[in-house]
N, C-alpha and C. Protein backbone atom coordinates (compact mmCIF):
# COMPACT_ATOMS: atom_id res chain seq x y z
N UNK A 1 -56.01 22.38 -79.14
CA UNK A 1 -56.97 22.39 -80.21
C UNK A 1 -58.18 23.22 -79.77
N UNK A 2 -58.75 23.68 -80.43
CA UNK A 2 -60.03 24.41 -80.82
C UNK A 2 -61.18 24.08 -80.83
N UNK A 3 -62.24 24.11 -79.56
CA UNK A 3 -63.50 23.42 -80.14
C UNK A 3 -64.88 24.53 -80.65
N UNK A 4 -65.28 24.28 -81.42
CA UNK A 4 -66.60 24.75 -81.98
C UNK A 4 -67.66 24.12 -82.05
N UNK A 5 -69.17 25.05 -82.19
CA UNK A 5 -70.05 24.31 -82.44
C UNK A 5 -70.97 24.60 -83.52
N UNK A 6 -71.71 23.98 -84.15
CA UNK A 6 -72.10 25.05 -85.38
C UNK A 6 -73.46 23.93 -85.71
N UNK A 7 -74.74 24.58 -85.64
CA UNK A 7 -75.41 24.17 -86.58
C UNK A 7 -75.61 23.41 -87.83
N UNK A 8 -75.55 21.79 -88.76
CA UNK A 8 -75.52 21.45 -89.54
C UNK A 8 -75.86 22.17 -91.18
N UNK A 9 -77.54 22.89 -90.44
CA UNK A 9 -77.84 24.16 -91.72
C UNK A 9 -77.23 25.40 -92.03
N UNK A 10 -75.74 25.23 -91.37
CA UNK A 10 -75.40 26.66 -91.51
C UNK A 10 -74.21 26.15 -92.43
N UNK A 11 -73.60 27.32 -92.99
CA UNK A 11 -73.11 27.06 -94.03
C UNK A 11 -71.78 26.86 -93.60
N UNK A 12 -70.98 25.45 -94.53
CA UNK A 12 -69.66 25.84 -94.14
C UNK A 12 -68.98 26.60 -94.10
N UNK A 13 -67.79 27.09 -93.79
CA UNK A 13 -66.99 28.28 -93.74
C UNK A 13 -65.24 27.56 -93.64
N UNK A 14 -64.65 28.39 -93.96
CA UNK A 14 -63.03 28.11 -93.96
C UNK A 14 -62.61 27.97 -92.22
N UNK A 15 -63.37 28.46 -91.36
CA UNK A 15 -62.75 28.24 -90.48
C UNK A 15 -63.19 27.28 -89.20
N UNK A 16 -64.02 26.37 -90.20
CA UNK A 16 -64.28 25.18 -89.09
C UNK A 16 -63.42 24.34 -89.14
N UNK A 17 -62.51 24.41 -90.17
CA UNK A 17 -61.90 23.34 -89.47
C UNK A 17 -61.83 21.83 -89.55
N UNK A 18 -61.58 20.93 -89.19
CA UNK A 18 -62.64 19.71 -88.71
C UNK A 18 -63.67 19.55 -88.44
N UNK A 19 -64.71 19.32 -89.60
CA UNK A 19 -65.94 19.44 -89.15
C UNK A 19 -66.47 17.67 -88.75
N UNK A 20 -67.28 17.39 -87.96
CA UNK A 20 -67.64 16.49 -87.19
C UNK A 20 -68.99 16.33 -86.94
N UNK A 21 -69.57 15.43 -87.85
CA UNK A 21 -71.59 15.49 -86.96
C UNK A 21 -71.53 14.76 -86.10
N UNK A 22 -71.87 15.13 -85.43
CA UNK A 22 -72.10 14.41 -83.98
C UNK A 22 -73.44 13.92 -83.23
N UNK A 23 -74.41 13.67 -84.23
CA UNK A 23 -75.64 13.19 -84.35
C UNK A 23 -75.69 11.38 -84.46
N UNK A 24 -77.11 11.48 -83.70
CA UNK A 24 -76.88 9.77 -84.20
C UNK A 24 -77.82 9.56 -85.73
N UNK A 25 -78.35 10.35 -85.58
CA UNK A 25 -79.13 10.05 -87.03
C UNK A 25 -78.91 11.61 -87.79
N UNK A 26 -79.31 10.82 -89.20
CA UNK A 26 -78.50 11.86 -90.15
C UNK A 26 -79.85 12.71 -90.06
N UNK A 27 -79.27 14.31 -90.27
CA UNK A 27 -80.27 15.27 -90.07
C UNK A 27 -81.34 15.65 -91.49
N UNK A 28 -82.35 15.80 -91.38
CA UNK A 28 -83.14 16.14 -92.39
C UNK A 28 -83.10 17.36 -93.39
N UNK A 29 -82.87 16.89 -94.96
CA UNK A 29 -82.60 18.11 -95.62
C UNK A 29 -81.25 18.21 -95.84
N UNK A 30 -80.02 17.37 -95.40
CA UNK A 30 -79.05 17.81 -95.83
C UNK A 30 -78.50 16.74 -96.74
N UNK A 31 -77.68 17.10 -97.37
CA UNK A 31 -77.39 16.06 -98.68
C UNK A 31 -75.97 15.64 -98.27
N UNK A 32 -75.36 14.80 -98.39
CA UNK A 32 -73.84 14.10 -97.87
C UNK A 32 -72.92 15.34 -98.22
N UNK A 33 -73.02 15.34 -99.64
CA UNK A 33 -72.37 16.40 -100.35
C UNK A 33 -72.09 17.72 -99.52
N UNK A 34 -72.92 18.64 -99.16
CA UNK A 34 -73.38 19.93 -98.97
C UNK A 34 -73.26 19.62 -97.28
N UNK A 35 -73.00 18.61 -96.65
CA UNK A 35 -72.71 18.82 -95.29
C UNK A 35 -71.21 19.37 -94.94
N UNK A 36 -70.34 18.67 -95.75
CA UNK A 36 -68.60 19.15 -96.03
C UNK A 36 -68.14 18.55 -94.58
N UNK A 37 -68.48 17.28 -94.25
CA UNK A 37 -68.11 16.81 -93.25
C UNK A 37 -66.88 15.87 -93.48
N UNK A 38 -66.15 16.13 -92.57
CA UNK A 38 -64.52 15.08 -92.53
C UNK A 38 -65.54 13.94 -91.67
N UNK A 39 -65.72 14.08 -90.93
CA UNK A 39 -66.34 12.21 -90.41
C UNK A 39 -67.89 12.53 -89.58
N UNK A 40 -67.96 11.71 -89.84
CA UNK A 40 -69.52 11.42 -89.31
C UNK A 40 -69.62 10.70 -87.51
N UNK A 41 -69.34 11.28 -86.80
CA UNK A 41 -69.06 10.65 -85.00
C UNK A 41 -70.29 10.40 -84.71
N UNK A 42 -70.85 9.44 -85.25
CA UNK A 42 -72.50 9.30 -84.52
C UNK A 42 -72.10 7.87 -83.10
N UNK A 43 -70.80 7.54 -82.89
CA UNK A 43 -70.74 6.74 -81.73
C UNK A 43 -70.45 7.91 -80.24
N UNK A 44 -70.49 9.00 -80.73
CA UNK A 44 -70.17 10.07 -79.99
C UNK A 44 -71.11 10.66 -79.50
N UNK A 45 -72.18 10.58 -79.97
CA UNK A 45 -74.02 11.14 -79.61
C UNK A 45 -74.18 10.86 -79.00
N UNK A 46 -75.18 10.98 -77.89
CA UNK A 46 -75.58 10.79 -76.56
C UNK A 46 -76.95 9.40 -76.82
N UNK A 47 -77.35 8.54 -76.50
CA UNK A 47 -77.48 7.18 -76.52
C UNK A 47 -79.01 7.51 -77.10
N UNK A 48 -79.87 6.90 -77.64
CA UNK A 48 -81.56 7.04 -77.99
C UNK A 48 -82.15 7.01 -77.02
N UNK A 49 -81.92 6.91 -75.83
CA UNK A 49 -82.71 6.40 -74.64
C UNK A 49 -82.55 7.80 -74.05
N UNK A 50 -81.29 8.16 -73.86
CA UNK A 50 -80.97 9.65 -73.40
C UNK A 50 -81.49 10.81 -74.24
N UNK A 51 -81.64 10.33 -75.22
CA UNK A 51 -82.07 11.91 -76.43
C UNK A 51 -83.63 11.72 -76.10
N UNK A 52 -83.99 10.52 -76.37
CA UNK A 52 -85.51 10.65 -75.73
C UNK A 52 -86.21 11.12 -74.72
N UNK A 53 -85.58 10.77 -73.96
CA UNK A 53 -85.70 11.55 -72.11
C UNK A 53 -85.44 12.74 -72.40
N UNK A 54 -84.37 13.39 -72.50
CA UNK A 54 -84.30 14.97 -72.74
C UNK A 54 -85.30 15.54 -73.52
N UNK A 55 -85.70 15.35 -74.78
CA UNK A 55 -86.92 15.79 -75.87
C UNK A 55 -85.96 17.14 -75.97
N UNK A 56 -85.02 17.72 -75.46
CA UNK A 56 -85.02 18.70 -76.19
C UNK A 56 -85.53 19.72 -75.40
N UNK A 57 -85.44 19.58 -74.28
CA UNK A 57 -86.85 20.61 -73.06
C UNK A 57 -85.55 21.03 -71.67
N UNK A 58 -85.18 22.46 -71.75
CA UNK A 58 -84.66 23.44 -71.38
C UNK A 58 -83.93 23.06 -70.16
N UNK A 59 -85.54 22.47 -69.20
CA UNK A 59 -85.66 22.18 -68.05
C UNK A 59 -85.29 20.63 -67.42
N UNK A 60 -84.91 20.51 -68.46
CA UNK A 60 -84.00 18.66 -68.32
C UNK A 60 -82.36 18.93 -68.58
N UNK A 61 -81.81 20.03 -69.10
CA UNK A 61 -80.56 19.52 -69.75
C UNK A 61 -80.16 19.98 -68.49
N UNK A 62 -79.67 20.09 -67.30
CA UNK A 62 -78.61 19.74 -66.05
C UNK A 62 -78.76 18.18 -65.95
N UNK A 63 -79.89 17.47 -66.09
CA UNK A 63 -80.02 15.91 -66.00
C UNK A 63 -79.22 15.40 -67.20
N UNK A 64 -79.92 15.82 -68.11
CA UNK A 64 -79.04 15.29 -69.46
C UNK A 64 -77.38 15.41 -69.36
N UNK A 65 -77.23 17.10 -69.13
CA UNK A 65 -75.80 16.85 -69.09
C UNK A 65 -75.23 16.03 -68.38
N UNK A 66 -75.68 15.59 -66.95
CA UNK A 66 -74.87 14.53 -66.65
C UNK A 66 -74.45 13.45 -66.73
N UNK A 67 -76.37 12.70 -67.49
CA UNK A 67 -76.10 11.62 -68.01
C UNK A 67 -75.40 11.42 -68.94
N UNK A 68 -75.02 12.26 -70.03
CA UNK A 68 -74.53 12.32 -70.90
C UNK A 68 -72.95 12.28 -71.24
N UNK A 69 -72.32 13.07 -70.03
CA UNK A 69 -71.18 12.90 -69.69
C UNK A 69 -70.52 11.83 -68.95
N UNK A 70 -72.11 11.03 -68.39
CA UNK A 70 -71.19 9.75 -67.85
C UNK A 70 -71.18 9.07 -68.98
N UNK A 71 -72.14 9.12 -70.10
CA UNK A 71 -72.14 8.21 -71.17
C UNK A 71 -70.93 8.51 -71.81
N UNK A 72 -70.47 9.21 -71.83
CA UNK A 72 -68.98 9.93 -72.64
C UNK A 72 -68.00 9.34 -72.29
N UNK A 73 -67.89 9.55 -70.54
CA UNK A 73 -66.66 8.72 -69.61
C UNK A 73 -66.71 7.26 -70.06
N UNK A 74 -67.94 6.39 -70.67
CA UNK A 74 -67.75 4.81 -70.66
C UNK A 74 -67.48 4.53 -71.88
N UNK A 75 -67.72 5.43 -72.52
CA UNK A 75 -67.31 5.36 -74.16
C UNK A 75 -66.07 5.81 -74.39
N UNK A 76 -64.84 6.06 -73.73
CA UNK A 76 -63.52 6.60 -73.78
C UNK A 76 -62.86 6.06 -75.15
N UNK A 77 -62.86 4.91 -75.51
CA UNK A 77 -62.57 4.30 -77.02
C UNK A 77 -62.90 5.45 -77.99
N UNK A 78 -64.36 5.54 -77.11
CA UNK A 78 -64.89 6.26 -79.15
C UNK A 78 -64.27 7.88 -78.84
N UNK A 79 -64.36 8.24 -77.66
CA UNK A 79 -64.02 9.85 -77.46
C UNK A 79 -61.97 9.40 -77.80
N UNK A 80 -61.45 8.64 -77.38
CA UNK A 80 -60.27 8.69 -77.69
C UNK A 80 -59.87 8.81 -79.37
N UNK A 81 -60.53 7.50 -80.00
CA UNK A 81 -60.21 7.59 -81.33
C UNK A 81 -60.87 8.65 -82.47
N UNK A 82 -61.77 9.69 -81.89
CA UNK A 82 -62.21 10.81 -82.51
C UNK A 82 -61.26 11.70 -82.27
N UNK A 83 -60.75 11.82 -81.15
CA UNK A 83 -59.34 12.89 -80.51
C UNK A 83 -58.17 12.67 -81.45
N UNK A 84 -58.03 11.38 -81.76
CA UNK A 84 -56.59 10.56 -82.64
C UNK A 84 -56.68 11.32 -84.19
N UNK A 85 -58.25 11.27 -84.69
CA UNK A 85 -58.24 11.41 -85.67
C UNK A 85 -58.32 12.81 -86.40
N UNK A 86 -58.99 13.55 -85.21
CA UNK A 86 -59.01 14.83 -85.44
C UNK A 86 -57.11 15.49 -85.40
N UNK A 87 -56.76 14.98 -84.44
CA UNK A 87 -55.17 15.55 -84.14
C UNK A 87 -55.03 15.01 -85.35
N UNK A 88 -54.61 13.76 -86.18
CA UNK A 88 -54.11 13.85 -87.10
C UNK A 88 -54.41 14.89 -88.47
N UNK A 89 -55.54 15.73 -88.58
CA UNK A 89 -56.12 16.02 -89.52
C UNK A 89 -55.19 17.58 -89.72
N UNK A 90 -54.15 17.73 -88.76
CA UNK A 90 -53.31 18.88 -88.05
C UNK A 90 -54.33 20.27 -88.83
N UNK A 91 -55.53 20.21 -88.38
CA UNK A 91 -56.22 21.68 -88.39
C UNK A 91 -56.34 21.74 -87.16
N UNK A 92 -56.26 22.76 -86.94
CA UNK A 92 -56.21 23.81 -85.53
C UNK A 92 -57.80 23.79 -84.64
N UNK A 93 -58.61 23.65 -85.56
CA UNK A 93 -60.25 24.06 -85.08
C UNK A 93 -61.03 22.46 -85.39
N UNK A 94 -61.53 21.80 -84.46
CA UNK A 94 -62.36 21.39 -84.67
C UNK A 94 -64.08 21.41 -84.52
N UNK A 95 -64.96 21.24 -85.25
CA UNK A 95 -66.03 22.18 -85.53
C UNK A 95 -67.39 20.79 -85.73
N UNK A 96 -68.10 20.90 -84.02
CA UNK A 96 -68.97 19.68 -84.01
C UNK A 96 -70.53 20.42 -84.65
N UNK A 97 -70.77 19.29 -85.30
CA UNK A 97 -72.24 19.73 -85.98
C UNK A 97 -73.47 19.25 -85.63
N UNK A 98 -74.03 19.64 -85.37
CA UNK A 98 -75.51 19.35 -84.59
C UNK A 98 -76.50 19.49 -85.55
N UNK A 99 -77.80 19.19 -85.10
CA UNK A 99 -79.01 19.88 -86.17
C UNK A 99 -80.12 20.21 -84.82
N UNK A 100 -80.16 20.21 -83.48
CA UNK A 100 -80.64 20.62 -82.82
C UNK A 100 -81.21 22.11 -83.21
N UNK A 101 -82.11 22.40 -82.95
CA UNK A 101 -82.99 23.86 -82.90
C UNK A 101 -82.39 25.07 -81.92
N UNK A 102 -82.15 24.61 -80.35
CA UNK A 102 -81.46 25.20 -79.33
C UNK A 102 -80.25 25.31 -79.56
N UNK A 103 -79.32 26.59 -79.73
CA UNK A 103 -77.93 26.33 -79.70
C UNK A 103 -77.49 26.32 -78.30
N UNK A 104 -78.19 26.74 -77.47
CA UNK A 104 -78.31 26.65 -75.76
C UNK A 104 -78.38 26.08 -75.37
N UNK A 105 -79.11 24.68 -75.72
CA UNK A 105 -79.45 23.93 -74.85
C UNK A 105 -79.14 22.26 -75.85
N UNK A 106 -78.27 21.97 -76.26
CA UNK A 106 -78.01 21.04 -76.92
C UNK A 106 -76.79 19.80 -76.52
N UNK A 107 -76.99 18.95 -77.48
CA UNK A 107 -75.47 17.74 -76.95
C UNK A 107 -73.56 18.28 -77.37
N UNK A 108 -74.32 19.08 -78.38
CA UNK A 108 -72.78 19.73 -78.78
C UNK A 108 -72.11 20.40 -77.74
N UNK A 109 -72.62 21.24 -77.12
CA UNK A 109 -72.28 21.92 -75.91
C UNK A 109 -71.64 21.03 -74.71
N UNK A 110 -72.39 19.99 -74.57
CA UNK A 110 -72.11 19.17 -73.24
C UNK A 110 -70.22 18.19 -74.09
N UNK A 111 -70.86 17.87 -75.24
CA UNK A 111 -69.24 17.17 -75.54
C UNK A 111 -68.33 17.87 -76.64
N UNK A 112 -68.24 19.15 -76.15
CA UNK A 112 -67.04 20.02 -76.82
C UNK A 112 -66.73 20.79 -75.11
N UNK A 113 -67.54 20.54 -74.09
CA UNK A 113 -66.95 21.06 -72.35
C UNK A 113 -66.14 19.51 -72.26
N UNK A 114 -66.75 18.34 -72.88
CA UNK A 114 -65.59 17.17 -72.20
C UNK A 114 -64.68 17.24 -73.21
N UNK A 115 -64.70 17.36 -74.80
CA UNK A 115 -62.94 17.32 -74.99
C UNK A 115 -62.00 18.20 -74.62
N UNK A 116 -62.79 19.56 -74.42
CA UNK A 116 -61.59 20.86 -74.04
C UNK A 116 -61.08 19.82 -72.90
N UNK A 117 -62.10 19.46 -71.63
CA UNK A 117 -61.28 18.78 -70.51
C UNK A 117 -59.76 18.01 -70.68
N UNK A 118 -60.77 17.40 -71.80
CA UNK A 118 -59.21 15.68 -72.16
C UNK A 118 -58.40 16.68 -72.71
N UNK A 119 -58.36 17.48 -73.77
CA UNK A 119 -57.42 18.27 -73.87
C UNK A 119 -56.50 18.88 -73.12
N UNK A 120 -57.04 19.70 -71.82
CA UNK A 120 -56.46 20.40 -71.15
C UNK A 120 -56.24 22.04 -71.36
């Protein structure tokens, strides 16, 4: 499978795929409708305690990423049954949505490097 990452304000397109927010809170400005999301993975977001600590600041995300990925490893349930559900959806691309500002420096990045992993 296919991972992507894409901005929430950007527009859908035919070739995302499975699209997936992966936020814990719903992003500002977008309407349910006009997101064109197959599921909403907010057990998949990186914890409030962790998004807080990071703020979002350049010079934290090697910390973040790690915490973040151990938070991933203890949550295997929720990363498994997002894997189940996406495979069933038999599209080729799945396409995580963020509303972060940084496309560099964000949570999408850190958990679309751990499913390629579980993938293989």
């Amino acid at each position: 499978m296919k991972y992507a990452i894409k901005r929430i304000y950007d527009d859908p397109a035919r070739g995302d795929g499975y699209r997936a927010l992966v936020d814990r809170l719903w992003p500002r400005g977008i309407t349910k409708d006009a997101a064109e999301i197959d599921v909403w993975a907010k057990d998949l977001a990186p914890s409030s305690e962790l998004r807080k600590e990071f703020a979002h600041m350049p010079e934290r995300f090697a910390d973040f990423r790690r915490a973040y990925r151990q938070e991933l490893r203890t949550n295997e349930d929720a990363v498994e049954d997002f894997l189940a559900d996406a495979r069933s959806s038999r599209k080729k691309t799945v396409t995580l949505l963020y509303a972060a500002k940084d496309p560099a420096c964000n949570h999408a990045l850190v958990l679309a490097e751990h499913l390629r992993a579980l993938d293989g």
